[in-house]
Protein backbone atom coordinates (compact mmCIF):
# COMPACT_ATOMS: atom_id res chain seq x y z
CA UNK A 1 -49.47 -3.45 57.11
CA UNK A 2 -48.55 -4.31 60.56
CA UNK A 3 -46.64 -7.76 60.88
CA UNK A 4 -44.36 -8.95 58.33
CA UNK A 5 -42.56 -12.25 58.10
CA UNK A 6 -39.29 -12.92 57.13
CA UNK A 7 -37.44 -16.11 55.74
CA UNK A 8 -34.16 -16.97 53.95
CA UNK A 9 -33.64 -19.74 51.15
CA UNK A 10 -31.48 -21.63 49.34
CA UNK A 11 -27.45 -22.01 50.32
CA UNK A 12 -26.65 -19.93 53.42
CA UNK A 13 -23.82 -16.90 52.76
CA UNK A 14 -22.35 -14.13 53.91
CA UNK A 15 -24.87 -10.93 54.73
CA UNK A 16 -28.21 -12.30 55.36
CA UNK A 17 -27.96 -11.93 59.34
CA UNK A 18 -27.84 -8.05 57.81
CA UNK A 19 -30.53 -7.98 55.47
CA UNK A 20 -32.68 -10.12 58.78
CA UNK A 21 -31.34 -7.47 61.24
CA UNK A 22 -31.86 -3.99 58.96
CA UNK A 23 -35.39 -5.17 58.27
CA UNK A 24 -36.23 -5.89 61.54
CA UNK A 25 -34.56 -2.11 62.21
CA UNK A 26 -36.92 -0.69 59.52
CA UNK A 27 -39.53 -2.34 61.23
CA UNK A 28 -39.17 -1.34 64.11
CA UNK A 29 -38.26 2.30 63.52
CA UNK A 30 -42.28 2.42 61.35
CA UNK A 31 -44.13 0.87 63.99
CA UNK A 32 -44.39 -2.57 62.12
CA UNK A 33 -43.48 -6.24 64.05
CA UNK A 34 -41.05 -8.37 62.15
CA UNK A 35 -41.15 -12.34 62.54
CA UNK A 36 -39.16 -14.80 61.65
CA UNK A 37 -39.85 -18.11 60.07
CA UNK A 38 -37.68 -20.89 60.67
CA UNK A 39 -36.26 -22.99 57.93
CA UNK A 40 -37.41 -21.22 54.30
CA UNK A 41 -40.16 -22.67 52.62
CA UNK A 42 -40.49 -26.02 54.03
CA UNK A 43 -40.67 -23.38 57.32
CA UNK A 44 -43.63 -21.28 55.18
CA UNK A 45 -45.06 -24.70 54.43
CA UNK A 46 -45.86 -25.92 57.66
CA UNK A 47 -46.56 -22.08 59.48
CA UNK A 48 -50.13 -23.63 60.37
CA UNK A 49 -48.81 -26.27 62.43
CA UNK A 50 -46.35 -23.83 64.47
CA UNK A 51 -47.32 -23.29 68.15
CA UNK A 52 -45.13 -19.61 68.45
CA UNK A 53 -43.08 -17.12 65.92
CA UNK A 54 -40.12 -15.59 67.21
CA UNK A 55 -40.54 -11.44 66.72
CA UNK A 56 -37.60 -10.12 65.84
CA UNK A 57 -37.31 -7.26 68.86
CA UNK A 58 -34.42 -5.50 69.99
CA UNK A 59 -33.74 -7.92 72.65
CA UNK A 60 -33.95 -11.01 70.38
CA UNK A 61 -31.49 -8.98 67.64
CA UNK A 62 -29.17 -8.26 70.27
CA UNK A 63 -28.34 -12.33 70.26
CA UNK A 64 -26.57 -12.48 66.78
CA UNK A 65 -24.74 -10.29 64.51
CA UNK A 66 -25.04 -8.70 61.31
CA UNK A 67 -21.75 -9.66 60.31
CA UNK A 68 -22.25 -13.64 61.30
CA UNK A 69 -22.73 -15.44 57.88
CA UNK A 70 -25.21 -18.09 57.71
CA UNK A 71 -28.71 -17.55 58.57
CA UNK A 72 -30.04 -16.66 61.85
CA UNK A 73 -33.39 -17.97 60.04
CA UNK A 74 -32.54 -21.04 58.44
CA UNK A 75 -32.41 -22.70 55.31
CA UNK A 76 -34.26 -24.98 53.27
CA UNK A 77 -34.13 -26.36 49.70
CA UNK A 78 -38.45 -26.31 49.00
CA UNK A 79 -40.03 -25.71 45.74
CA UNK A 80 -43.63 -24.75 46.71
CA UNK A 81 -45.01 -25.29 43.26
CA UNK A 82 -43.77 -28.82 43.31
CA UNK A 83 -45.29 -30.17 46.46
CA UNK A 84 -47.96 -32.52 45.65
CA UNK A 85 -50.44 -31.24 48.20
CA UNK A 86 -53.04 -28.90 45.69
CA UNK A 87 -54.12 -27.00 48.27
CA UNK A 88 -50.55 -25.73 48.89
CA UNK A 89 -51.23 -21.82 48.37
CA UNK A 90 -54.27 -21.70 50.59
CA UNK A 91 -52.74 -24.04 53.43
CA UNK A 92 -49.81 -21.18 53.30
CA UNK A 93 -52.21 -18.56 53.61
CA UNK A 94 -54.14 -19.83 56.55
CA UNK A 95 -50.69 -20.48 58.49
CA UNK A 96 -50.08 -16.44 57.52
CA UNK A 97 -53.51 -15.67 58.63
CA UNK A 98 -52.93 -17.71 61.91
CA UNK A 99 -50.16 -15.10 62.80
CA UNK A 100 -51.78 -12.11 61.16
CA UNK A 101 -48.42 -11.34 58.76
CA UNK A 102 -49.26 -9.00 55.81
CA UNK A 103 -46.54 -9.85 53.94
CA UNK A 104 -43.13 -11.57 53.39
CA UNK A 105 -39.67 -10.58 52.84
CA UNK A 106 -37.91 -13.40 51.20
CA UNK A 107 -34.06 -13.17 50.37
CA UNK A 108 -33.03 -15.82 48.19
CA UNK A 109 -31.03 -16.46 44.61
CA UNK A 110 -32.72 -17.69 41.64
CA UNK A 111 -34.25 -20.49 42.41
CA UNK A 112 -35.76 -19.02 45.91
CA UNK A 113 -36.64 -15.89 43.71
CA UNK A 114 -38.58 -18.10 41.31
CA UNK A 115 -40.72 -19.47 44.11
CA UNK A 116 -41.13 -15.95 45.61
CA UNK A 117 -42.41 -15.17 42.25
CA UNK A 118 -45.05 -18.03 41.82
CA UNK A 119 -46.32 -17.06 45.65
CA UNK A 120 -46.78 -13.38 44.59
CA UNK A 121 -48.74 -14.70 41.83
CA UNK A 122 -51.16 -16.92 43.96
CA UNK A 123 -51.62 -14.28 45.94
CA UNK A 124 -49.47 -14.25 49.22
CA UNK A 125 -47.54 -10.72 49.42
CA UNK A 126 -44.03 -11.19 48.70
CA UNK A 127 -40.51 -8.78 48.20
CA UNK A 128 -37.46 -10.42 47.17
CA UNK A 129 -33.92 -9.30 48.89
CA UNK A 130 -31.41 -10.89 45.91
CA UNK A 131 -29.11 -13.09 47.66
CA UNK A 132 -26.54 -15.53 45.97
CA UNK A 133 -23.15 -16.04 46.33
CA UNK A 134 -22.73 -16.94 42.33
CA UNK A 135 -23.63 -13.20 41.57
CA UNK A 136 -25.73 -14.55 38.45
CA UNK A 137 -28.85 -12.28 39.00
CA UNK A 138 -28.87 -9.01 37.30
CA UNK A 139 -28.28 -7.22 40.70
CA UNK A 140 -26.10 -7.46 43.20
CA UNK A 141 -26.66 -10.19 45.22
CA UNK A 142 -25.61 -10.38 49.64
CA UNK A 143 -23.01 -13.08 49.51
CA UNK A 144 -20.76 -12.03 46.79
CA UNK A 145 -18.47 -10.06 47.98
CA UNK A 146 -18.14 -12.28 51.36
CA UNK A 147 -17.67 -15.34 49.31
CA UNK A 148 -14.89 -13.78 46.69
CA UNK A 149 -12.83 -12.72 49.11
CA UNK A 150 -12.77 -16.36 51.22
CA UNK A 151 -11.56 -17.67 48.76
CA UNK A 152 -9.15 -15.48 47.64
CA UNK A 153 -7.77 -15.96 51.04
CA UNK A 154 -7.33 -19.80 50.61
CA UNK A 155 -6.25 -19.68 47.23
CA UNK A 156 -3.80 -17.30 48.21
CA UNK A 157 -2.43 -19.07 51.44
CA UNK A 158 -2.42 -22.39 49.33
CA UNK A 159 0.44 -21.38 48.34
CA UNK A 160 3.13 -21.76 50.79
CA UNK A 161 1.95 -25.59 50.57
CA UNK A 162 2.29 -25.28 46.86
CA UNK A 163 5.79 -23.88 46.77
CA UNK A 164 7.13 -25.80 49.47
CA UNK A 165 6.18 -29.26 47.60
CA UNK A 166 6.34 -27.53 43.76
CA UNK A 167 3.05 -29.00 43.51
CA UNK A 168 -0.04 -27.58 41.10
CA UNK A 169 -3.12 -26.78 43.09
CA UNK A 170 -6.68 -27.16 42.17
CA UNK A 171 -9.66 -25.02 43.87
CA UNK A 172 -12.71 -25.72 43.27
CA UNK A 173 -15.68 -23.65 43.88
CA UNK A 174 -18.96 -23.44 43.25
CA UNK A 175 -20.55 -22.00 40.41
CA UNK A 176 -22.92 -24.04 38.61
CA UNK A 177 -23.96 -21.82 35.79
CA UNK A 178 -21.79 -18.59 35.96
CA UNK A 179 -18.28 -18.18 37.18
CA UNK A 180 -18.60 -15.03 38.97
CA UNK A 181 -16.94 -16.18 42.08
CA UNK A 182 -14.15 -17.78 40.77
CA UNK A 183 -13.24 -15.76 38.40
CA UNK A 184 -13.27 -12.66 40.75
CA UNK A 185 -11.50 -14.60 43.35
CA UNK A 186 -9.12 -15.89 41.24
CA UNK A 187 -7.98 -12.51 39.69
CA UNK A 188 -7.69 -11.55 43.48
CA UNK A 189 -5.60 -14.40 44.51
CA UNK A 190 -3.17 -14.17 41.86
CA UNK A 191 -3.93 -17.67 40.03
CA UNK A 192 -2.77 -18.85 37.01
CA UNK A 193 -5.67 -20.24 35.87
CA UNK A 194 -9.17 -19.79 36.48
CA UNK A 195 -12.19 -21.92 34.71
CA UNK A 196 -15.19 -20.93 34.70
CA UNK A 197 -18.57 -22.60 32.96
CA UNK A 198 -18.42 -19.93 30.13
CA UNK A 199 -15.89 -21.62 28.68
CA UNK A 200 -15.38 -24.84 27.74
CA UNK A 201 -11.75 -26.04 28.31
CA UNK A 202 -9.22 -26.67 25.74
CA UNK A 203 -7.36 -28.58 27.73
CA UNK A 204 -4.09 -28.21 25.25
CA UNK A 205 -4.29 -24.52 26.21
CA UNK A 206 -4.52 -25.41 30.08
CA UNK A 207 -1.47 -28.14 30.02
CA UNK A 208 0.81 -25.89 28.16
CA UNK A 209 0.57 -22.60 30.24
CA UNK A 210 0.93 -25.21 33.56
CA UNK A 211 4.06 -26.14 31.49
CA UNK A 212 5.50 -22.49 30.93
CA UNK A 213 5.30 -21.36 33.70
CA UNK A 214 5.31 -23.88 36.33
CA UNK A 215 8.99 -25.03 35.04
CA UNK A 216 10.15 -21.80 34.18
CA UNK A 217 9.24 -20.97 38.29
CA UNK A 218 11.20 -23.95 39.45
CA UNK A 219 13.82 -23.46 37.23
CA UNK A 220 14.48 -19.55 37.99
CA UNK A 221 14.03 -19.99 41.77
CA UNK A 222 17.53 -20.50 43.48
CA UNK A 223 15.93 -23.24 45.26
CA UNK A 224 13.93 -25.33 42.63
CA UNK A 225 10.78 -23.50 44.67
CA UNK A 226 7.70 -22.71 42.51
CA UNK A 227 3.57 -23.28 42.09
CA UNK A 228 0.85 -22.94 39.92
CA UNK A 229 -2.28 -22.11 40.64
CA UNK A 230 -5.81 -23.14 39.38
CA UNK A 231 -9.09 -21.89 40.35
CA UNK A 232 -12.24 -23.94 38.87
CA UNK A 233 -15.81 -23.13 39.08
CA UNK A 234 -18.11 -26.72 39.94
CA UNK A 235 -19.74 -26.03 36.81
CA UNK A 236 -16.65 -25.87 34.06
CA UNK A 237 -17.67 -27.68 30.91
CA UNK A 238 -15.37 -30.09 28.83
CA UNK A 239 -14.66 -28.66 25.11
CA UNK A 240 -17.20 -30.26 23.78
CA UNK A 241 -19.62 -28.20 26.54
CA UNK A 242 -20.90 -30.39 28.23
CA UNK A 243 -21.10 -30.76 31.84
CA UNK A 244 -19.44 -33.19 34.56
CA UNK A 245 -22.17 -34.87 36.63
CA UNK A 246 -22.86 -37.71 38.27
CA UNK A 247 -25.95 -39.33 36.45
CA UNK A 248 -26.36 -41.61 40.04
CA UNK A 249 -27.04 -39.14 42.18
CA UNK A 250 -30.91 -38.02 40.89
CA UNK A 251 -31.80 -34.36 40.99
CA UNK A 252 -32.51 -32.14 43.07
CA UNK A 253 -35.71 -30.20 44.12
CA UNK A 254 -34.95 -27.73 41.36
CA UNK A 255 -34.14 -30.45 38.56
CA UNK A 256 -30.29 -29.84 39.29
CA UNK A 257 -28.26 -32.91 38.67
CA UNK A 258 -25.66 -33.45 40.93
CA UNK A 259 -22.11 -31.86 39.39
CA UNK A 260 -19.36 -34.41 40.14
CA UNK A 261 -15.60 -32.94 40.95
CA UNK A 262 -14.29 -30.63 38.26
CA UNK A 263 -11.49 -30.38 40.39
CA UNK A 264 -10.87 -33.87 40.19
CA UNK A 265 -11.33 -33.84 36.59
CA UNK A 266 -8.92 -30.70 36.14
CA UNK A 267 -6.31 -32.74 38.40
CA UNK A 268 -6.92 -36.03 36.35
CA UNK A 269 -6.23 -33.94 32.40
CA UNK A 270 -2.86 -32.55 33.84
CA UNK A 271 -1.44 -35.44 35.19
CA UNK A 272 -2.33 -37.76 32.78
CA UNK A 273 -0.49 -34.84 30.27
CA UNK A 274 2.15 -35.22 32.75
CA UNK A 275 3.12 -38.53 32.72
CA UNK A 276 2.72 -38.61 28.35
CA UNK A 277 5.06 -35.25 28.09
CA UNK A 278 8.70 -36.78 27.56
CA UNK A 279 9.75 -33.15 28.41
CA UNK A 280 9.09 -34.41 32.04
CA UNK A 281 11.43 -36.46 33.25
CA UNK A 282 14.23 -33.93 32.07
CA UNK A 283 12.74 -31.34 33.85
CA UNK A 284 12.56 -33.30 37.54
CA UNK A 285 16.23 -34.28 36.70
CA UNK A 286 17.46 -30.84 36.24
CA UNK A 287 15.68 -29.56 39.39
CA UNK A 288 16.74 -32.42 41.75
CA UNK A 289 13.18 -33.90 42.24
CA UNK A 290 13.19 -37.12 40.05
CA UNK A 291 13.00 -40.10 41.84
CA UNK A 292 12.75 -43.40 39.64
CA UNK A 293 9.68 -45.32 40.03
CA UNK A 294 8.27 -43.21 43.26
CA UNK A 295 9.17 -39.15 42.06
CA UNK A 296 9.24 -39.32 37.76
CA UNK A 297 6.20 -36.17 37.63
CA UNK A 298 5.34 -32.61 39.59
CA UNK A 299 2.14 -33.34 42.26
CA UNK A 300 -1.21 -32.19 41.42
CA UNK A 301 -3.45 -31.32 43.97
CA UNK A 302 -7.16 -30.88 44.60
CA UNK A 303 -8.79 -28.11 47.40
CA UNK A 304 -12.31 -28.36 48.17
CA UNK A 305 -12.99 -25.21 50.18
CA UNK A 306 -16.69 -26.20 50.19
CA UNK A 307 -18.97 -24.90 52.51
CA UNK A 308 -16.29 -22.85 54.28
CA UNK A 309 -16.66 -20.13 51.49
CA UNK A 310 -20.25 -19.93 52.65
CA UNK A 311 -19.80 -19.91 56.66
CA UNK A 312 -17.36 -17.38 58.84
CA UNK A 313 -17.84 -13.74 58.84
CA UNK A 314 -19.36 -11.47 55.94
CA UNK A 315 -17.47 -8.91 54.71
CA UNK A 316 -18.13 -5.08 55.04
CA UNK A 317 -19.67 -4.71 51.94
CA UNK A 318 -22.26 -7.68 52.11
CA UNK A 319 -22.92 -5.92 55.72
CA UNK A 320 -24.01 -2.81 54.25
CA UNK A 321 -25.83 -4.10 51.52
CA UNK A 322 -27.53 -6.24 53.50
CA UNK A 323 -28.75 -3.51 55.85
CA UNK A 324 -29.81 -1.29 53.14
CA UNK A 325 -31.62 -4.36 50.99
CA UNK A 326 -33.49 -5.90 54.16
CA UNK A 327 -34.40 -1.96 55.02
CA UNK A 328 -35.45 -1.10 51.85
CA UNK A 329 -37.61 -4.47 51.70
CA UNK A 330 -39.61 -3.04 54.80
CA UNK A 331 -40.19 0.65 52.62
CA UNK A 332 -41.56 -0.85 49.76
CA UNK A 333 -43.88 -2.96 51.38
CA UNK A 334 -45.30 0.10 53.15
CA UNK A 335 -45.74 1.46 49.69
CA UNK A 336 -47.95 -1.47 48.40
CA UNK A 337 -45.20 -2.62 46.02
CA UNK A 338 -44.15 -6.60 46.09
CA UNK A 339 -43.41 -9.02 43.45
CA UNK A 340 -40.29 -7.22 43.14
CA UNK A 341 -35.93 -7.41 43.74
CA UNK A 342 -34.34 -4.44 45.47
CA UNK A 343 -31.73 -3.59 43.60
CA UNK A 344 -29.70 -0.80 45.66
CA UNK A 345 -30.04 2.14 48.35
CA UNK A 346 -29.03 5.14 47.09
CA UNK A 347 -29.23 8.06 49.48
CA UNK A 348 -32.99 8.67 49.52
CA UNK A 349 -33.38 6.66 46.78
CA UNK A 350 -34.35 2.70 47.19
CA UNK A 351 -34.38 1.05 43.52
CA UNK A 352 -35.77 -2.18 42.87
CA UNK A 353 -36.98 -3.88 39.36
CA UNK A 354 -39.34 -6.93 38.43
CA UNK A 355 -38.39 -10.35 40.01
CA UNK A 356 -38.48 -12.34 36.79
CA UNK A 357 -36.32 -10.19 35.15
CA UNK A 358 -33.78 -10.11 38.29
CA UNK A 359 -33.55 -13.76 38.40
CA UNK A 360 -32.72 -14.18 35.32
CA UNK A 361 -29.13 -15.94 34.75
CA UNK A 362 -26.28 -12.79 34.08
CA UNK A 363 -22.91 -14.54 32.91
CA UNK A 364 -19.43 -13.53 33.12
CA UNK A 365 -18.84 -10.69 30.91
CA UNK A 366 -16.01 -12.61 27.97
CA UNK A 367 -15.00 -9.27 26.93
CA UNK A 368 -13.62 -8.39 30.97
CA UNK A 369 -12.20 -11.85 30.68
CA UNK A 370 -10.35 -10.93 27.63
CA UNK A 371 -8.79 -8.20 29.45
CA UNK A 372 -7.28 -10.33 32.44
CA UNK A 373 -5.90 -12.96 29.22
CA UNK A 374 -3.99 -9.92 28.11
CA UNK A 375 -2.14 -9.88 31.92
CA UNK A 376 -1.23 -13.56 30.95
CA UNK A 377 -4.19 -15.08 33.11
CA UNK A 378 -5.41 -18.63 31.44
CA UNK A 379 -9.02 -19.26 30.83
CA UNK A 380 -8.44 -22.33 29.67
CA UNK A 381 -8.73 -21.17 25.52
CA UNK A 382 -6.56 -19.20 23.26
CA UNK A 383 -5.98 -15.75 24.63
CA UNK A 384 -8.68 -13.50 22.99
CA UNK A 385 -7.23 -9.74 21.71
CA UNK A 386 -8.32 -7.57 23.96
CA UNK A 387 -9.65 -4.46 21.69
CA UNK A 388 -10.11 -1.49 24.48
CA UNK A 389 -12.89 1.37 23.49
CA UNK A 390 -11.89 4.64 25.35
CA UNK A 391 -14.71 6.69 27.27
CA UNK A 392 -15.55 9.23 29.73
CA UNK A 393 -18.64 8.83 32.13
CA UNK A 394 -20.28 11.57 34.01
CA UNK A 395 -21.67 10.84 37.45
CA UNK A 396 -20.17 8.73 40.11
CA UNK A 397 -18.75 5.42 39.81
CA UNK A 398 -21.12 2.61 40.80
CA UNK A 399 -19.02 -0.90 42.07
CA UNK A 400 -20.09 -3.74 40.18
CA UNK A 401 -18.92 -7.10 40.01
C-alpha cells in the first residue's frame, strides 16, 4: 500500500474537510501519498481521462481547513452500478492503475455507502468514513452534530421575528427517511413542535397544541407578544403515511422522488384550521390584532434554511470525529481490511463494522420521543406515557445521538 485516493459523496456537510485532512495526516505520518479525486464518483468514473491528481501534501492542506464545511473534494450524485457503460468496474480500475492508488477512502451516507459497497465487491479496494447529516446509519455519521446545531441556531433566532409579528413559524429541514436532525434540533431550539417522518401527523393534535399555547402566550404577555414554533423534517408523512412529493419532478439517481414542501403543507393545515375555528376572531379581538377583511387570523410562516444547514463552519465535534474517522480509514487499510464503516476512535482502539450493516436505515428512537412529549413537546400525535426503566451502567458514558 503506497498511494491511496480519497473522494467524498453525496450532500456536502459539516466535517469532511476533517476526515480529508486527518487522512491525509495518517498518511503522511506512515509513509503513504494521499490523492484526491475531484467530484465523487462521476470524479472515480472518468479518473482515466484525468491529465494530474492533486496529492494531498502539507503544503496543499495548509490551503483549507478542517473546520470549513463542504468538501474540499467535491461532490457528486453517481450511482456506479447504474451507468450503462458494462465495462464500468474495469474502466475504474484502469483510471486507478493509471495513478498507481491501492485503495480508496470514500466518506459518504447511505446511498454513497451502497456504491462503496458494490465497488468492494467488483474488486476495487474500498473503506467507508460514515458521513450524513440525517444520522440514519447505525454509527455516527460527520455532519450531525454540525447540522443540529445550525439549525438550532435559526430556529432559535426565528424567534424575535415570530414574537414581534405573533406569527407561527415553520422550519423545514431535511430528513427524508429519519428525523434525526430535526428532532435533535428542535429539542435544542426550544420548539413547540417538531415532525418528523416516524410519525404520521394527526393534524387535530398539531392545530390544538398551536391553539393552547400560542393564545395562551399572547394573552399572558403584557404586550399581546407571543410565538410558536414548528420544526418539520422534508420527509413528514400525512396520517394516512404517506409521503408529500411531487410526482413531476422524476427521480433521482437513487430512485428518490422529489419531496415537495412539508413546510408548505404544515403552513397550509393550520391556516386553513385557522380561518374554520370560530374561536378566532375572538381571540384577535381581545388582543388588539383583528382587522376586518385584511387582519381576521394569526400569520403562519414558512423557513427554508436549505442548504445553509449544510455550508458554514463544522462544529467541534464533527472536527474531531472527522480527524479520528479519516485517520482511522488510513490504519485499516494498512491492515488489509476494506469493505468496511469506521465506527469510532477510542484511545488505541479504532472500531469499525460491515458496510451493509452500517448503512442500513436507524430511525428515531419513539420511546426517547415519548420522553420529550412528557415535557409538553408535540409530535404531532397523542402524547405517549412515558414508562421510565431505572438502571445503572458501568463504564464510561459514550455520546450518542
Amino acid at each position: 500500500m503506497k498511494k491511496i485516493g480519497i473522494l467524498t459523496s453525496g450532500g456536502d456537510c459539516g466535517g469532511l474537510n476533517a476526515v480529508i485532512k486527518g487522512a491525509a495526516l495518517m498518511a503522511l505520518n506512515k509513509g503513504l501519498e494521499l490523492y484526491v479525486i475531484p467530484n465523487g464518483y462521476a470524479g472515480l468514473y472518468n479518473l482515466l481521462n484525468q491529465e494530474r491528481l492533486v496529492r494531498f501534501d502539507e503544503a496543499r492542506l495548509d490551503q483549507f481547513q478542517a473546520s470549513f464545511a463542504g468538501s474540499e473534494a467535491g461532490h457528486s450524485r453517481v450511482k456506479i452500478k447504474a451507468i450503462s457503460n458494462p465495462d464500468k468496474y474495469n474502466r475504474i480500475k484502469v483510471g486507478m492503475k493509471k495513478f498507481d492508488l491501492d485503495a480508496l477512502i470514500i466518506s459518504g451516507g447511505d446511498d454513497s455507502g451502497s456504491v462503496m459497497i458494490d465497488l468492494n465487491h467488483n474488486g476495487i479496494q474500498c473503506i467507508h468514513c460514515p458521513k450524513t447529516m440525517d444520522l440514519d446509519l447505525q454509527t455516527y455519521s460527520v455532519g450531525g452534530d454540525s447540522t443540529i446545531n445550525r439549525i438550532a441556531q435559526f430556529v432559535e433566532d426565528l424567534k424575535t421575528t415570530g414574537r414581534t409579528h405573533n406569527r407561527v413559524l415553520v422550519t423545514e429541514v431535511f430528513g427524508r427517511y429519519a428525523g434525526h436532525t430535526a428532532f435533535r434540533s428542535g429539542v435544542a431550539a426550544e420548539a413547540d413542535c417538531i415532525l418528523i417522518p416516524e410519525i404520521p401527523v394527526d393534524w387535530d393534535v398539531v392545530y390544538e397544541h398551536v391553539v393552547e399555547r400560542f393564545t395562551r402566550r399572547i394573552r399572558q404577555s403584557d404586550v399581546h407578544s407571543g410565538t410558536y414554533t414548528i420544526v418539520v423534517a422534508e420527509g413528514m408523512k400525512n396520517a394516512d403515511g404517506t409521503d408529500i412529493v411531487d410526482e413531476s419532478a422524476g427521480i433521482d439517481a437513487f430512485g428518490h422522488k422529489k419531496l415537495a414542501g412539508a413546510g408548505k403543507y404544515v403552513c397550509q393545515e393550520i391556516k386553513k384550521r385557522f380561518k374554520a375555528d370560530s374561536r378566532m376572531p375572538q381571540f384577535m379581538k381581545d388582543t388588539g390584532m383583528f382587522v376586518e377583511g385584511i387582519y381576521e387570523i394569526p400569520e403562519v410562516r414558512e423557513v427554508h434554511p436549505g442548504h445553509l444547514v449544510r455550508a458554514g463552519h463544522s462544529s467541534a465535534y464533527d472536527i474531531n470525529f472527522g480527524f479520528e474517522a479519516g485517520a482511522a480509514a488510513v490504519l485499516l487499510l494498512l491492515e488489509g481490511k476494506t469493505g468496511v464503516t469506521i465506527s469510532k476512535v477510542k484511545g488505541r482502539k479504532v472500531e469499525y463494522i460491515e458496510a451493509s450493516k452500517a448503512i442500513e436505515q436507524r430511525y428515531v428512537d419513539l420511546d426517547q420521543v415519548a420522553m420529550y412529549e412528557s415535557l409538553g413537546t408535540c409530535f404531532g400525535r397523542a402524547p405517549v406515557a412515558y414508562e421510565p426503566i431505572l438502571r445503572e451502567v458501568d463504564g464510561v458514558y459514550e455520546r450518542i445521538y
